[in-house]
C-alpha atoms as a PDB file:
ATOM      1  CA  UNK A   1     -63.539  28.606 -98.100  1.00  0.00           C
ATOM      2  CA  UNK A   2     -63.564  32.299 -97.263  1.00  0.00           C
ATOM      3  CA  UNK A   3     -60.792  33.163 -95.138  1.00  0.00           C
ATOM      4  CA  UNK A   4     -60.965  35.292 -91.704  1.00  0.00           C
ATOM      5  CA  UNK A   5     -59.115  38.073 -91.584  1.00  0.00           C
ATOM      6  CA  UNK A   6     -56.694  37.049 -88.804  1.00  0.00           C
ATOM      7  CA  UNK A   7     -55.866  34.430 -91.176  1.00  0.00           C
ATOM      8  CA  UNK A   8     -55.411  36.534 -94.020  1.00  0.00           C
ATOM      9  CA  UNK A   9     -53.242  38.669 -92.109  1.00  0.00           C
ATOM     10  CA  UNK A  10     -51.045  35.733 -91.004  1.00  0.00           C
ATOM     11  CA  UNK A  11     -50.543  35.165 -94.734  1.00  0.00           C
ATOM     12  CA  UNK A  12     -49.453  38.396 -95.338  1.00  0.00           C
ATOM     13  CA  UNK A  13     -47.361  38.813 -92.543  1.00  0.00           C
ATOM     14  CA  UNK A  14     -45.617  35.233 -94.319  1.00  0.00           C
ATOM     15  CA  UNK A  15     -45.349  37.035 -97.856  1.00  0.00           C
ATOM     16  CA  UNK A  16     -43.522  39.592 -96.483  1.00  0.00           C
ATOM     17  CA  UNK A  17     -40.561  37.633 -95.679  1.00  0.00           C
ATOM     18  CA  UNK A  18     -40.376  37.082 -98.835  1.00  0.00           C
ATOM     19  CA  UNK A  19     -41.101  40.451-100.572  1.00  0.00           C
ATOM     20  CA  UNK A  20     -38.442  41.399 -97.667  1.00  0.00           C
ATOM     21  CA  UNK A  21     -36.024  38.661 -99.493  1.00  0.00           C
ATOM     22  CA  UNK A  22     -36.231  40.025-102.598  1.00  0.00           C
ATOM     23  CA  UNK A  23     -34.989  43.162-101.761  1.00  0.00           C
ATOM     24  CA  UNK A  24     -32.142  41.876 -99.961  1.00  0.00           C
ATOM     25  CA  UNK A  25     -32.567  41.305 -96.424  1.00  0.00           C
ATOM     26  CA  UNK A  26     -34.400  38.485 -94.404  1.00  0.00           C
ATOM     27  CA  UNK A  27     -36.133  39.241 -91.677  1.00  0.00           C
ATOM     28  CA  UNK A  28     -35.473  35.987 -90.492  1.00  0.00           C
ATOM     29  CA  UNK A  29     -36.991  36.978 -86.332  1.00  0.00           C
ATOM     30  CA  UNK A  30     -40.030  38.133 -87.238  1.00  0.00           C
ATOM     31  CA  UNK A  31     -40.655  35.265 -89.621  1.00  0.00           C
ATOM     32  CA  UNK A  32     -40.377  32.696 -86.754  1.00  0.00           C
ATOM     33  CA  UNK A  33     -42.302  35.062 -84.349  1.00  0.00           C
ATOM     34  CA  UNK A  34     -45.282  35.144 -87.561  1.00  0.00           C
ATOM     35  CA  UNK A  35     -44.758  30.785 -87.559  1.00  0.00           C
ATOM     36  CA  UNK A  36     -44.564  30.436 -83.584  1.00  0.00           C
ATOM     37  CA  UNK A  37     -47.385  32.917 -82.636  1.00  0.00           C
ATOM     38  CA  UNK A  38     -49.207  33.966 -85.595  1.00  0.00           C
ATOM     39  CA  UNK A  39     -49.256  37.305 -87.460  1.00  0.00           C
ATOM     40  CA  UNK A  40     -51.502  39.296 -85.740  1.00  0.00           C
ATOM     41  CA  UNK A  41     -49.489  38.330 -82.532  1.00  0.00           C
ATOM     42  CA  UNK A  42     -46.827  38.687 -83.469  1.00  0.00           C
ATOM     43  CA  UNK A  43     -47.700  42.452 -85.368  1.00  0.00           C
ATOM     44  CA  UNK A  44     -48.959  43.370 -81.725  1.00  0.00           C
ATOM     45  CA  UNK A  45     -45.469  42.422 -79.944  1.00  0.00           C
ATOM     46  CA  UNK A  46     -43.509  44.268 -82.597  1.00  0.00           C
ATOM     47  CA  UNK A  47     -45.308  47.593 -83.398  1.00  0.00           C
ATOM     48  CA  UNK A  48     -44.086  48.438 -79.903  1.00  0.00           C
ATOM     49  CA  UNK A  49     -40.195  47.165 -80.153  1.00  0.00           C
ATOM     50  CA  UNK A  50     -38.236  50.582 -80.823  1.00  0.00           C
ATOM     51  CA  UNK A  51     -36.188  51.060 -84.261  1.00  0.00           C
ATOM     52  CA  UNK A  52     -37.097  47.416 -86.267  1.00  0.00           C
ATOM     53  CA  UNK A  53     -34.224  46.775 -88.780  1.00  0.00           C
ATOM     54  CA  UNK A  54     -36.527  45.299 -91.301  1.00  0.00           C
ATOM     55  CA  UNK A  55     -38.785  48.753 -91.247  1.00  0.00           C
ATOM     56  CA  UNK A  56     -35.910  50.436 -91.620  1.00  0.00           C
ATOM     57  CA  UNK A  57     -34.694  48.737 -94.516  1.00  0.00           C
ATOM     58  CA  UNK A  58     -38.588  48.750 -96.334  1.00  0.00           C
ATOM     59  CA  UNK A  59     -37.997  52.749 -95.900  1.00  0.00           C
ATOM     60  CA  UNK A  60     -34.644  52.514 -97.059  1.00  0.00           C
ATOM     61  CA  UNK A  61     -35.774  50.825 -99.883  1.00  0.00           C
ATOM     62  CA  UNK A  62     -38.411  52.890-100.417  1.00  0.00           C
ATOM     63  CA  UNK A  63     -41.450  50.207 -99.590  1.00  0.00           C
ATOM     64  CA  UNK A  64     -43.238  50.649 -96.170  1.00  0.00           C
ATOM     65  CA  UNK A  65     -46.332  49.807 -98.064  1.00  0.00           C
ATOM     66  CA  UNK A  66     -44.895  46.306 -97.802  1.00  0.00           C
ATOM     67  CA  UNK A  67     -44.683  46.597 -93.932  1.00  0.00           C
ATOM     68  CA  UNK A  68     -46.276  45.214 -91.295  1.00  0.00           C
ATOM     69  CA  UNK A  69     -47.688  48.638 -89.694  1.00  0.00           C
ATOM     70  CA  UNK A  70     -48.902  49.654 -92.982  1.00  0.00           C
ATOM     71  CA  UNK A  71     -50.892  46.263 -92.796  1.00  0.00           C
ATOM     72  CA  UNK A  72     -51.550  47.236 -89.355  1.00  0.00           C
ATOM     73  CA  UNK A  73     -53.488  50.436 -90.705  1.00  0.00           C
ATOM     74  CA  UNK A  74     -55.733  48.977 -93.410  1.00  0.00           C
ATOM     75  CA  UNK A  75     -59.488  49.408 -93.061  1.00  0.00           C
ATOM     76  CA  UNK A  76     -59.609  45.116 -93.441  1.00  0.00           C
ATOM     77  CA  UNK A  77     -57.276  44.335 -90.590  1.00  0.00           C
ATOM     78  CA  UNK A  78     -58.266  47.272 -87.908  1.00  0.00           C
ATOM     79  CA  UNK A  79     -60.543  44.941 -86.121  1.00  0.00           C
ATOM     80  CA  UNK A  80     -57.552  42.770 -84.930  1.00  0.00           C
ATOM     81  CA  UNK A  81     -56.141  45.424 -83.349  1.00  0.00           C
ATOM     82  CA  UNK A  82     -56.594  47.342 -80.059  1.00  0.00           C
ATOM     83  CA  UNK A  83     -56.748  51.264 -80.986  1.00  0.00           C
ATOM     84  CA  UNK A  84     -53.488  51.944 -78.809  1.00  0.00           C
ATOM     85  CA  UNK A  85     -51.618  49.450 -81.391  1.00  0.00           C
ATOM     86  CA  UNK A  86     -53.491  51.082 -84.343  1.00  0.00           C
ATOM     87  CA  UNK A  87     -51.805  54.058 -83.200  1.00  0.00           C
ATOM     88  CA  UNK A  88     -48.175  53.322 -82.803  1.00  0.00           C
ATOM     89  CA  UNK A  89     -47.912  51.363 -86.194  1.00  0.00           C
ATOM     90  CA  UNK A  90     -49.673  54.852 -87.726  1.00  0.00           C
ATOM     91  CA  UNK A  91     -46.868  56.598 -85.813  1.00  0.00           C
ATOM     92  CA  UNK A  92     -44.069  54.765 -87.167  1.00  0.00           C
ATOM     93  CA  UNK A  93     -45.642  55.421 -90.845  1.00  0.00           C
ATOM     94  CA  UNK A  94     -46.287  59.237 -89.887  1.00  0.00           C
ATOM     95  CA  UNK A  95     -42.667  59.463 -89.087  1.00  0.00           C
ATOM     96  CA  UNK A  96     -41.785  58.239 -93.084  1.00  0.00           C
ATOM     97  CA  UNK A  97     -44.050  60.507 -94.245  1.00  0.00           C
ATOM     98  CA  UNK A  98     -42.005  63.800 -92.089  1.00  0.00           C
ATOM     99  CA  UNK A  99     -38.957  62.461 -93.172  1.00  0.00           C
ATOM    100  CA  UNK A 100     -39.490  62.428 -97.281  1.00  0.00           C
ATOM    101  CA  UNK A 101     -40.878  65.743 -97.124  1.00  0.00           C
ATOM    102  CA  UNK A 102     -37.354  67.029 -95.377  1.00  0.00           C
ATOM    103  CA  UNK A 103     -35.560  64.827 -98.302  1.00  0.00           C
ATOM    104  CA  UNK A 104     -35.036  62.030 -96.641  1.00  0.00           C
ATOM    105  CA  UNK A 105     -33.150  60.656 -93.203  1.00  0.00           C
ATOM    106  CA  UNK A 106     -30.014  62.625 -91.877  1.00  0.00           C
ATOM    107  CA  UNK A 107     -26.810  60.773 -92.607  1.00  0.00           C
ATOM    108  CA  UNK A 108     -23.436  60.929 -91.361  1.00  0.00           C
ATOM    109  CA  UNK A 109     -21.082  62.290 -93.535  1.00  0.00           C
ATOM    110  CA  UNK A 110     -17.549  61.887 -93.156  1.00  0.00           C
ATOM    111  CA  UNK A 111     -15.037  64.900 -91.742  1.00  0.00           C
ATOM    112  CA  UNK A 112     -11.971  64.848 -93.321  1.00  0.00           C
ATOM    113  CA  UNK A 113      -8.808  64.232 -91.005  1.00  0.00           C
ATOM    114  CA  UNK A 114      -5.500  65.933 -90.364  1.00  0.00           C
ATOM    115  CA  UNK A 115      -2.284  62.903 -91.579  1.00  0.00           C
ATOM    116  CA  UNK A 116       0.426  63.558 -89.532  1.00  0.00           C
END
């Protein structure tokens, strides 16, 4: 039986809790929002929620091809999406891109203190 994309997507959405486990983190929310309301449902809820943890750690790790926006993107799974959401996930991958070509995210560094 062929599957429909929607459905496919849903699968993938599932997988990458676990690609997301083997790296080290689980992004145990958005697996239960992929079980309660389905992928693409709940792709179109979070593509919109500011500063995700778990996209922040694929990027840390080097693997937003794993995400969900980079899903989001692909010629096979456009159709599920309105071309506003299209948009923001491209965005959020747009900003990746900007930040490896100025070597990566700014970081904190420590400032050394006077010991009295």
């Amino acid at each position: 039986m062929i599957k429909s994309p929607a459905a496919k997507f849903h699968d993938e959405m599932l997988a990458l809790y676990e690609h997301c486990a083997a790296l080290g983190f689980r992004p145990v929310l958005f697996r239960r929002q992929v079980i309660l309301k389905g992928g693409v449902e709940a792709a179109k809820e979070f593509v919109f929620k500011p500063g995700t943890t778990g996209f922040e750690r694929l990027l840390d790790a080097r693997r937003v091809d794993l995400s969900m926006e980079a899903a989001m993107t692909r010629a096979e799974y456009r159709t599920l999406f309105t071309p506003f959401e299209i948009k923001e996930a491209a965005k959020r991958l747009d900003g990746v891109v900007k930040r490896e070509r100025s070597r990566g995210r700014l970081t904190q560094t420590a400032t050394h203190t006077k010991q009295a």
